[in-house]
N, C-alpha and C. Protein backbone atom coordinates (compact mmCIF):
# COMPACT_ATOMS: atom_id res chain seq x y z
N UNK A 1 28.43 -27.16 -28.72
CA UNK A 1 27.15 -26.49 -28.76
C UNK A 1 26.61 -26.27 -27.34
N UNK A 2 26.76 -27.07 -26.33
CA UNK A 2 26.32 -27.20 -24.90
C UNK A 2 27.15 -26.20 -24.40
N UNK A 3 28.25 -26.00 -24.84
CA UNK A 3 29.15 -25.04 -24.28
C UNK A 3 28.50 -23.24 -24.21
N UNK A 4 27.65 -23.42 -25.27
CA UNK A 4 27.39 -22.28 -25.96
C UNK A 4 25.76 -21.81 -25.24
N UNK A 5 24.95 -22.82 -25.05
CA UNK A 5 24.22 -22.97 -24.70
C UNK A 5 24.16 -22.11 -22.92
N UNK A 6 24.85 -22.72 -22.49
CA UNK A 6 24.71 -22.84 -21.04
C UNK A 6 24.98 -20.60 -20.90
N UNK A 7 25.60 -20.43 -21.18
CA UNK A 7 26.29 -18.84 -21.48
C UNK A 7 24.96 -17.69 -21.44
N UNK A 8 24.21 -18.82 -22.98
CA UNK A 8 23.38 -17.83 -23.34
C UNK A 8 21.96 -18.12 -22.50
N UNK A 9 21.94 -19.03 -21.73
CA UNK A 9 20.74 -19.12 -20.67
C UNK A 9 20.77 -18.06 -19.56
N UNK A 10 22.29 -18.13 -19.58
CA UNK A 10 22.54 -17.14 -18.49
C UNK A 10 22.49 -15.85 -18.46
N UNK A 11 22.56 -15.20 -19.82
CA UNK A 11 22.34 -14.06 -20.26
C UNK A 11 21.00 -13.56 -20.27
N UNK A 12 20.00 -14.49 -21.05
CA UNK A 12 18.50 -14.42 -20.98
C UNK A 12 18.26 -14.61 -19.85
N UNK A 13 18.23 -15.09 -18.52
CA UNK A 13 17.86 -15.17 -17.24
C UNK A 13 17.90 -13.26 -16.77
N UNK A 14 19.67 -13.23 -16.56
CA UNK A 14 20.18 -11.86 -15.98
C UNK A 14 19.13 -10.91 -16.81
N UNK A 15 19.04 -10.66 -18.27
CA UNK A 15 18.04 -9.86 -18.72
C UNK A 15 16.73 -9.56 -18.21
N UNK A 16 15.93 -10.50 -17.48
CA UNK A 16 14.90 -10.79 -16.86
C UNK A 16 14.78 -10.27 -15.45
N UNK A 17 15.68 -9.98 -14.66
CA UNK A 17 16.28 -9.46 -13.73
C UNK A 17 15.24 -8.09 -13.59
N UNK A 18 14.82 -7.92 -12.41
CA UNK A 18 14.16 -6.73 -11.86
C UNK A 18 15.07 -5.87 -11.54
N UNK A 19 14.15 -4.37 -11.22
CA UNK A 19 15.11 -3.49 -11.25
C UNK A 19 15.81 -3.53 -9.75
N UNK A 20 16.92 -2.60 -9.67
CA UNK A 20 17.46 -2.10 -8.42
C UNK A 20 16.70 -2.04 -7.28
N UNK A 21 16.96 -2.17 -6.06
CA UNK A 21 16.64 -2.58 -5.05
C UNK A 21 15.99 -0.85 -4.87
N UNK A 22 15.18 -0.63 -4.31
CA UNK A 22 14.58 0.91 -3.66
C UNK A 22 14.49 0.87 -2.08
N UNK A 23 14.99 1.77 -1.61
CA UNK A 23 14.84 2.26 -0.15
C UNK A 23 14.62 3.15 0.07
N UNK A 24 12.93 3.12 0.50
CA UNK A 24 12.36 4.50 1.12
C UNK A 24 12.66 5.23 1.76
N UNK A 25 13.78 4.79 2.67
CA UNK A 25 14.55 5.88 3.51
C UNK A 25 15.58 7.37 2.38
N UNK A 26 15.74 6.83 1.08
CA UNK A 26 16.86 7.17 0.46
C UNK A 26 16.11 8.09 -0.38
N UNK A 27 14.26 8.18 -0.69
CA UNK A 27 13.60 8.66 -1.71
C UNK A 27 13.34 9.95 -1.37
N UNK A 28 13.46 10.68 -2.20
CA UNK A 28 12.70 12.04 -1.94
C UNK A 28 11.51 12.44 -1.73
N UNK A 29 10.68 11.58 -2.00
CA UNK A 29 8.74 11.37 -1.83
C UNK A 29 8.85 10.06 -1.17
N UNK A 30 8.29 10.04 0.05
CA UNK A 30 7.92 9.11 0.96
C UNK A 30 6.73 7.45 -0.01
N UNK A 31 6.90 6.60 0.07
CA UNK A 31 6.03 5.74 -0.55
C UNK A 31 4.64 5.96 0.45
N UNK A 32 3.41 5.70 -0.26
CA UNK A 32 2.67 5.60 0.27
C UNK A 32 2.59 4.84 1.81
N UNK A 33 3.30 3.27 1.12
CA UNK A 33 3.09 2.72 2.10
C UNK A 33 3.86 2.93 3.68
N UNK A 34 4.96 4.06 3.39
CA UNK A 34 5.84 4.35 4.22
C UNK A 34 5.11 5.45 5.10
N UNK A 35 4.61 6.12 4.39
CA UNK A 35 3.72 7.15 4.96
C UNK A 35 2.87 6.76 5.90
N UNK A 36 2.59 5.46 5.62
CA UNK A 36 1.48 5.21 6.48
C UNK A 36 1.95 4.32 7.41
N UNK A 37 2.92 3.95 7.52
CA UNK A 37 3.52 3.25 8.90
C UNK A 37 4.01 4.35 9.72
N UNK A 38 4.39 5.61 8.94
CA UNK A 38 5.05 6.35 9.86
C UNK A 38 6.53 7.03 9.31
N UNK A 39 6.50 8.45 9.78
CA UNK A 39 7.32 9.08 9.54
C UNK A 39 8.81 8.71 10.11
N UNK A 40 9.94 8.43 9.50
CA UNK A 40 11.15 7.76 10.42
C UNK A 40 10.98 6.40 9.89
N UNK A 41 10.27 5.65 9.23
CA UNK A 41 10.52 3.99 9.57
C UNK A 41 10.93 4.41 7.80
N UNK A 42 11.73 3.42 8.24
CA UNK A 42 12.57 3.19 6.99
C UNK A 42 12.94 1.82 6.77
N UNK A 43 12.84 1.21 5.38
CA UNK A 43 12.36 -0.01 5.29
C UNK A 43 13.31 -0.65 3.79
N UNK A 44 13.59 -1.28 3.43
CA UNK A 44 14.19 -1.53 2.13
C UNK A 44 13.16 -2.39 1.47
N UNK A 45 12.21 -1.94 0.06
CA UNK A 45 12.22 -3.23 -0.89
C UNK A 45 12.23 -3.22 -2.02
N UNK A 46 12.43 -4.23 -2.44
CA UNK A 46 12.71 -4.57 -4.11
C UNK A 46 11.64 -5.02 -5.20
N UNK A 47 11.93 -4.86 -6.05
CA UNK A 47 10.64 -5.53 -6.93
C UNK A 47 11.07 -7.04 -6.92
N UNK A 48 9.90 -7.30 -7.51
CA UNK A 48 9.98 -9.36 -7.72
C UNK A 48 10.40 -9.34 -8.94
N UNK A 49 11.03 -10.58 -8.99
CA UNK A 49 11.54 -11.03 -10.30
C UNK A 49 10.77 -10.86 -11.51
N UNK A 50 11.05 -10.29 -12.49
CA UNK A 50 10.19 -10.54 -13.81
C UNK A 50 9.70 -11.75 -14.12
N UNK A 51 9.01 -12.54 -14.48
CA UNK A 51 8.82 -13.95 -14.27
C UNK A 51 9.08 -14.35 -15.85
N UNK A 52 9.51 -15.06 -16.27
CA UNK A 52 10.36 -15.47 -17.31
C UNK A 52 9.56 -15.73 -18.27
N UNK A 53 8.47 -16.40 -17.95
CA UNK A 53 7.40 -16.88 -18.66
C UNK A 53 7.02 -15.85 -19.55
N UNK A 54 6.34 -14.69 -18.94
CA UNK A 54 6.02 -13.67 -19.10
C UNK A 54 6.56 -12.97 -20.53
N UNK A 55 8.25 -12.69 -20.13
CA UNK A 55 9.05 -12.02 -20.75
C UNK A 55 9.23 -12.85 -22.20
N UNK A 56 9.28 -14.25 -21.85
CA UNK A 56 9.39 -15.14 -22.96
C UNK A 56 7.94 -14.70 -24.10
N UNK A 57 6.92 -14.23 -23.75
CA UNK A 57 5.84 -13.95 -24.56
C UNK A 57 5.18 -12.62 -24.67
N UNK A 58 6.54 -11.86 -24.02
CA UNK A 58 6.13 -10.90 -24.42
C UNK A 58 5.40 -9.63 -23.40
N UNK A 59 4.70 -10.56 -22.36
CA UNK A 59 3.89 -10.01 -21.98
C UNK A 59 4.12 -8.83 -20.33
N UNK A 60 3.42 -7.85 -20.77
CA UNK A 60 3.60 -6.82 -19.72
C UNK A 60 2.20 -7.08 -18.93
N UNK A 61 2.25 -6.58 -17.61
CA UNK A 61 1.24 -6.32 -16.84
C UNK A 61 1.25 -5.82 -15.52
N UNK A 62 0.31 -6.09 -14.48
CA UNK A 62 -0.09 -5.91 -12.96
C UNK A 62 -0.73 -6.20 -12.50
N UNK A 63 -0.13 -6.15 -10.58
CA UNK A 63 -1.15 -6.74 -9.99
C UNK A 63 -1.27 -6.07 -8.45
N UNK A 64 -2.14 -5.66 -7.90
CA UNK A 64 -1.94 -4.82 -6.82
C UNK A 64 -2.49 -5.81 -5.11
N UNK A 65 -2.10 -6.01 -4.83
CA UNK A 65 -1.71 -6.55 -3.32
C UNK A 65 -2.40 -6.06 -2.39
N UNK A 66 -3.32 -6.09 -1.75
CA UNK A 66 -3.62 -5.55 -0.14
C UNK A 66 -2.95 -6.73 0.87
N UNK A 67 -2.30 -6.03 1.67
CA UNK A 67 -1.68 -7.32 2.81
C UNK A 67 -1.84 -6.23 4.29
N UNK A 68 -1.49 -7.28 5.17
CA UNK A 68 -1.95 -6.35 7.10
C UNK A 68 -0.26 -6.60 7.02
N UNK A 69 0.27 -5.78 7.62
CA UNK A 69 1.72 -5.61 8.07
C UNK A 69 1.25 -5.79 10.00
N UNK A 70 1.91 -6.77 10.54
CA UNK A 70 1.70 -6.75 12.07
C UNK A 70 3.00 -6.39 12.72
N UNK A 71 2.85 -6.22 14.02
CA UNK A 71 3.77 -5.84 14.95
C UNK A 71 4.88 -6.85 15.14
N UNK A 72 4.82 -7.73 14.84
CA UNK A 72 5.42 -8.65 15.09
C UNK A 72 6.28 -8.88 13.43
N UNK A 73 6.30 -7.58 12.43
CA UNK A 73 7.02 -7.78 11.22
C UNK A 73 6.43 -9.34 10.62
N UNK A 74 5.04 -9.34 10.58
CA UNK A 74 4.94 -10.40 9.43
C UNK A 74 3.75 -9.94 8.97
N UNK A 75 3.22 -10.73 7.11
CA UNK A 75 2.63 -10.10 6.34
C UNK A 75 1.77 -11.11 6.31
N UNK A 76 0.34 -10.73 6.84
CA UNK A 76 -0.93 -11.61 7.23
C UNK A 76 -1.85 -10.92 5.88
N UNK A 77 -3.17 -12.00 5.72
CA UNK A 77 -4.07 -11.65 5.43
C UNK A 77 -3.99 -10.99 3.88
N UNK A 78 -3.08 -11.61 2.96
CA UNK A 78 -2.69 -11.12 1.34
C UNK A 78 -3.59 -11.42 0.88
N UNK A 79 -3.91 -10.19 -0.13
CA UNK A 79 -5.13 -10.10 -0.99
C UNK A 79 -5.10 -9.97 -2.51
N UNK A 80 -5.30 -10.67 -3.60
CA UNK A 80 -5.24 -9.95 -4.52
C UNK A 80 -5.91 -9.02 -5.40
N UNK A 81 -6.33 -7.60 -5.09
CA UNK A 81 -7.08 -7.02 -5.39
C UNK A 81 -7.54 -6.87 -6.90
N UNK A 82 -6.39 -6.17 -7.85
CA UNK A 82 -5.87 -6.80 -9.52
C UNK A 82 -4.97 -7.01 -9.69
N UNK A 83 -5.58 -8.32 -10.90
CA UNK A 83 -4.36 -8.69 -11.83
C UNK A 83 -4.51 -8.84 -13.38
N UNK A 84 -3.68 -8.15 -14.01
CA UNK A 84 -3.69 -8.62 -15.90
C UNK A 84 -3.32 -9.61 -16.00
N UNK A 85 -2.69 -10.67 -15.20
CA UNK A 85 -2.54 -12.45 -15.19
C UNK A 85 -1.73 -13.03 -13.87
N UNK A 86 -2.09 -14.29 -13.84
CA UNK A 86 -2.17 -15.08 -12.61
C UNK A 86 -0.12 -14.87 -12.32
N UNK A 87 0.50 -15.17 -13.38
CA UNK A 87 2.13 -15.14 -13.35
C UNK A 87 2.43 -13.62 -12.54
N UNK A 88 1.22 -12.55 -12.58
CA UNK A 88 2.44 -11.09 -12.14
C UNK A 88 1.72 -11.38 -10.69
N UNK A 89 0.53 -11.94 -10.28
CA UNK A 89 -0.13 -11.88 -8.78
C UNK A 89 0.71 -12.94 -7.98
N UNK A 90 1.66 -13.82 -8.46
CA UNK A 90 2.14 -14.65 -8.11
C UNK A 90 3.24 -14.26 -7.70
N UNK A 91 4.43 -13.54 -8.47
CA UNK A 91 5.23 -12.64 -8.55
C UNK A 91 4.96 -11.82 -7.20
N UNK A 92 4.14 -10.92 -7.40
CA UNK A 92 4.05 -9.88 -6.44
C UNK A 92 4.02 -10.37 -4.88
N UNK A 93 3.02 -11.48 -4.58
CA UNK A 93 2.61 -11.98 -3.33
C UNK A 93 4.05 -12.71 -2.98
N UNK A 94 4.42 -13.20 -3.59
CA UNK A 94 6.35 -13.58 -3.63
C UNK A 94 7.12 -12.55 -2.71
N UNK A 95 6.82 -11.81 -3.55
CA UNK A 95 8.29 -10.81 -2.82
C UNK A 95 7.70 -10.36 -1.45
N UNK A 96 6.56 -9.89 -1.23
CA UNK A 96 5.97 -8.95 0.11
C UNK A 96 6.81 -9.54 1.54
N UNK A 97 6.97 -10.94 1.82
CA UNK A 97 7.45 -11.07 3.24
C UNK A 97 9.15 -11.10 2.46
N UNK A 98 9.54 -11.18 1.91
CA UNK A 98 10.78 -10.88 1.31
C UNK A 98 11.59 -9.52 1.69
N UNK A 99 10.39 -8.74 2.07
CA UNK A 99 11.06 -6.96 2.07
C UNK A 99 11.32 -6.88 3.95
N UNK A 100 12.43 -6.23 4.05
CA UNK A 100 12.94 -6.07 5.29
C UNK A 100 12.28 -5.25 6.41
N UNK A 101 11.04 -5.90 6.75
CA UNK A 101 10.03 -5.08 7.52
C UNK A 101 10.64 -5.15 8.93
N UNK A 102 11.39 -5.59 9.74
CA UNK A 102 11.90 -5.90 10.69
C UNK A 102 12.19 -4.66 11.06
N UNK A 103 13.18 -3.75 9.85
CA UNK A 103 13.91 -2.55 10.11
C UNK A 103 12.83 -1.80 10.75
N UNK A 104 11.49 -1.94 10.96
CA UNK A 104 10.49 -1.17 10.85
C UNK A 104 10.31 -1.20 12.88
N UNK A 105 10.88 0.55 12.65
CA UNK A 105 10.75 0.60 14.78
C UNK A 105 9.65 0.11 15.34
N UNK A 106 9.65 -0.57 16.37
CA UNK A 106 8.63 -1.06 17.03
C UNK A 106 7.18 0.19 17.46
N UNK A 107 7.51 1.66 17.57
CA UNK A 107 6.92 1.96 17.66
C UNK A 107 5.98 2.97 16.43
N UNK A 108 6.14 2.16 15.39
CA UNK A 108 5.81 2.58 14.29
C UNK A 108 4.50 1.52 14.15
N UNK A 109 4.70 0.20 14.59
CA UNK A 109 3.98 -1.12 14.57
C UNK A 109 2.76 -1.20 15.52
N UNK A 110 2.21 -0.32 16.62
CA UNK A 110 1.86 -0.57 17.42
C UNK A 110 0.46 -1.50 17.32
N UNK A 111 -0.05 -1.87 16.05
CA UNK A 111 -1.29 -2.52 15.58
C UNK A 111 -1.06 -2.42 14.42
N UNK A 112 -1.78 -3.92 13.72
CA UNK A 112 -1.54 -4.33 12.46
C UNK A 112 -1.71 -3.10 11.48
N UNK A 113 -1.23 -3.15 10.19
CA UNK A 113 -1.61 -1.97 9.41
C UNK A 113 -1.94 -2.56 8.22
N UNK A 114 -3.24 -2.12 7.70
CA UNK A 114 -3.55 -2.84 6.17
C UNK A 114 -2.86 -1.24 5.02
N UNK A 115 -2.04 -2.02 4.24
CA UNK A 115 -1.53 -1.35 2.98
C UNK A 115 -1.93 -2.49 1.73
N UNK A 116 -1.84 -1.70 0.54
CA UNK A 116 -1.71 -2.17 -0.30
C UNK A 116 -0.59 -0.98 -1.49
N UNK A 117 0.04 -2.19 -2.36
CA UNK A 117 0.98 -2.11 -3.75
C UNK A 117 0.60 -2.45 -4.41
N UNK A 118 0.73 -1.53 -5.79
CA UNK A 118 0.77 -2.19 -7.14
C UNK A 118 2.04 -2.01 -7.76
N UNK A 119 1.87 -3.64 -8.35
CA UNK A 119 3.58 -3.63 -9.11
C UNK A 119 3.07 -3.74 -10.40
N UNK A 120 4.06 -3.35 -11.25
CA UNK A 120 3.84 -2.77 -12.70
C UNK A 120 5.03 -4.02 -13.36
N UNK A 121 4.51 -4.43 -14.01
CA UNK A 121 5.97 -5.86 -14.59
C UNK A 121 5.51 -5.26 -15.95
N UNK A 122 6.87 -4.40 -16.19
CA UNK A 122 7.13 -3.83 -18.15
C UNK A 122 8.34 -4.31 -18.37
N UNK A 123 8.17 -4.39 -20.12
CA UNK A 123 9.46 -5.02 -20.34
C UNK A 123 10.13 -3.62 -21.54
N UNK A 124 11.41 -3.40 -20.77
CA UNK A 124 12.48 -2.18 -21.14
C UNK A 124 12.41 -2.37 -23.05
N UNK A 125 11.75 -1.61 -23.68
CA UNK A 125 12.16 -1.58 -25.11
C UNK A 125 12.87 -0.15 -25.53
N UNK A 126 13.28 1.02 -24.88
CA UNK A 126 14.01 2.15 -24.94
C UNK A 126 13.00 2.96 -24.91
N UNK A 127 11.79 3.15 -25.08
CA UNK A 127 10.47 4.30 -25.44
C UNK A 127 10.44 4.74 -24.08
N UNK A 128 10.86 4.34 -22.86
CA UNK A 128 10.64 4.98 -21.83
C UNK A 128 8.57 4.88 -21.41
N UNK A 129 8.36 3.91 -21.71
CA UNK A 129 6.83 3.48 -21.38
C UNK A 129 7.18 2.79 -20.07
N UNK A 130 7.91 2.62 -19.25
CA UNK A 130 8.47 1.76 -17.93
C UNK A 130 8.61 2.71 -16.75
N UNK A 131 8.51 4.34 -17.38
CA UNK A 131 9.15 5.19 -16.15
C UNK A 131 7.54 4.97 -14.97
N UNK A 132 7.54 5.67 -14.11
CA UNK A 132 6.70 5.98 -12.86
C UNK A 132 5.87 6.97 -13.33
N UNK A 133 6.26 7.77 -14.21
CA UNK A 133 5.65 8.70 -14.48
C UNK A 133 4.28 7.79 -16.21
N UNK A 134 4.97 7.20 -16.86
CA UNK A 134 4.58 6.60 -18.14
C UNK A 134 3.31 5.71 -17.21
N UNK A 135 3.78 4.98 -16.54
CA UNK A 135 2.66 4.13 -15.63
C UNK A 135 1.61 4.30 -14.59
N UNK A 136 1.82 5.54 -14.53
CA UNK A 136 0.89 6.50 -13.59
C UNK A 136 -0.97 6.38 -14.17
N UNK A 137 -0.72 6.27 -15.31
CA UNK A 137 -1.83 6.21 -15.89
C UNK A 137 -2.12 4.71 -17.13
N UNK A 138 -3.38 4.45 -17.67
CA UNK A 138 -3.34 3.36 -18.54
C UNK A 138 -3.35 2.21 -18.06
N UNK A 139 -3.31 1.17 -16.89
CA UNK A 139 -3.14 0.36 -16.17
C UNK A 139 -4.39 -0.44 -15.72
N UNK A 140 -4.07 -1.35 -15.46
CA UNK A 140 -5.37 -2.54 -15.40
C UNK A 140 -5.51 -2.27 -13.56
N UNK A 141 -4.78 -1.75 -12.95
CA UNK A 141 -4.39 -2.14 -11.60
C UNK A 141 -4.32 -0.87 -11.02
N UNK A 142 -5.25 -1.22 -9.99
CA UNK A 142 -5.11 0.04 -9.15
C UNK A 142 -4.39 0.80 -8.28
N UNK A 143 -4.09 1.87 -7.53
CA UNK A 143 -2.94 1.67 -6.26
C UNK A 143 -2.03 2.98 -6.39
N UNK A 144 -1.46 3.93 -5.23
CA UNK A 144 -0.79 4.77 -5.85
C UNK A 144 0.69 4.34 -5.27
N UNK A 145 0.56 3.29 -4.46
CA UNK A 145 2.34 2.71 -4.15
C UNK A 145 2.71 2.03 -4.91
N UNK A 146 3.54 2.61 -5.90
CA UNK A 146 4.01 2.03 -6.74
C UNK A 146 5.46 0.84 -6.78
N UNK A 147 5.10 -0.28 -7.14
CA UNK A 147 6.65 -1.19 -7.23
C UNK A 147 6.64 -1.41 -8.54
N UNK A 148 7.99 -1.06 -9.64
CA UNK A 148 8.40 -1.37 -10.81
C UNK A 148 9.36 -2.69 -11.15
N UNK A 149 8.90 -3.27 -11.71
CA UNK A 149 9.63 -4.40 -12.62
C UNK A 149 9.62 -4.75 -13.42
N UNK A 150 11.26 -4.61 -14.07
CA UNK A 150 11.21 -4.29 -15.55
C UNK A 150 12.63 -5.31 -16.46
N UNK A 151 12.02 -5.84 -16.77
CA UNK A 151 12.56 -6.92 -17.80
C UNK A 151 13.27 -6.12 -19.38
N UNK A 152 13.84 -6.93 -20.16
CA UNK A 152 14.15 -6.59 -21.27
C UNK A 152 14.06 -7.84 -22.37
N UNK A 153 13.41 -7.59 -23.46
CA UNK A 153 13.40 -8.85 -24.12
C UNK A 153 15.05 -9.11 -24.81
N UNK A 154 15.71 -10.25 -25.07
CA UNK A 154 16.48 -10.77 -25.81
C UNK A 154 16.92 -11.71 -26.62
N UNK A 155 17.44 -11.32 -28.14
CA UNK A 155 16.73 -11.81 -29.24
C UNK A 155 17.78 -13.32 -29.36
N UNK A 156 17.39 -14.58 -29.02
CA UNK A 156 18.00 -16.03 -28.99
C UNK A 156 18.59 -15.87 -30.16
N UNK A 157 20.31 -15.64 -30.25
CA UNK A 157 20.89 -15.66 -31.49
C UNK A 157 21.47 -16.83 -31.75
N UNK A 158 21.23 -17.57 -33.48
CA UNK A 158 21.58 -18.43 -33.93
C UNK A 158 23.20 -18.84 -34.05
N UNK A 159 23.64 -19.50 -33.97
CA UNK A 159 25.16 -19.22 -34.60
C UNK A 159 25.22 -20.67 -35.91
């Protein structure tokens, strides 16, 4: 039974899994927040983990971030502007020094820059309520830089 066990933890974890990594350099519409560091800086980030908890009950939400980006590539002064619960503001403030701001040319940095994100944590049921476009509107959370993370529920099968 332990044998069986261990497999299917691992499955429900990977399900939980955020999406694909995004790089603004690679997008066809500049992110807000890219825009505003500057034309040329190109930056890689990812969404935060779906938080398990969450997914375990079901629950979708957001939470939108104001943080100062400094010259020196570090993320001062995090804010949480909204959140639909304490698990997605936790999440979100997680990943921000996580994202590869370094890549970011020095002369893009020349004084701190206040941005803010909102990340969207939905969980994949096929209706396509998860796209950028579905989340654009309806939302507890404000923000037009959008970060998606998107979970899938999976149903603990008996044997």
């Amino acid at each position: 039974m332990r044998h069986l066990l261990i497999p299917a933890a691992l499955f429900i974890l990977t399900g939980c899994q955020s999406a694909a990594p995004t790089n603004s350099a690679t997008s066809h519409h500049a992110s807000p927040a890219q825009a505003q560091i500057g034309a040329g800086a190109t930056f890689k980030r990812f969404a935060p983990r779906y938080p398990i908890s969450a997914a375990r009950r079901g629950l979708e939400g957001c939470a939108t971030i104001a943080y100062t980006l400094t010259p020196a590539n570090e993320i001062k002064d995090v804010l949480v502007i909204d959140s639909s619960d304490e698990v997605f503001a936790t999440e979100a403030v997680t990943v921000l020094p996580k994202w590869n701001w370094s890549v970011v040319p020095a002369e893009h940095l020349i004084r701190p820059i206040r941005l803010q994100t909102r990340f969207e944590f939905c969980l994949q049921d096929g209706s396509g309520h998860c796209t950028p476009e579905a989340l654009a509107t309806g939302t507890e959370c404000r923000g037009e830089d959008l970060v998606i993370s998107s979970g899938s529920m999976i149903k603990k099968v008996s044997w």
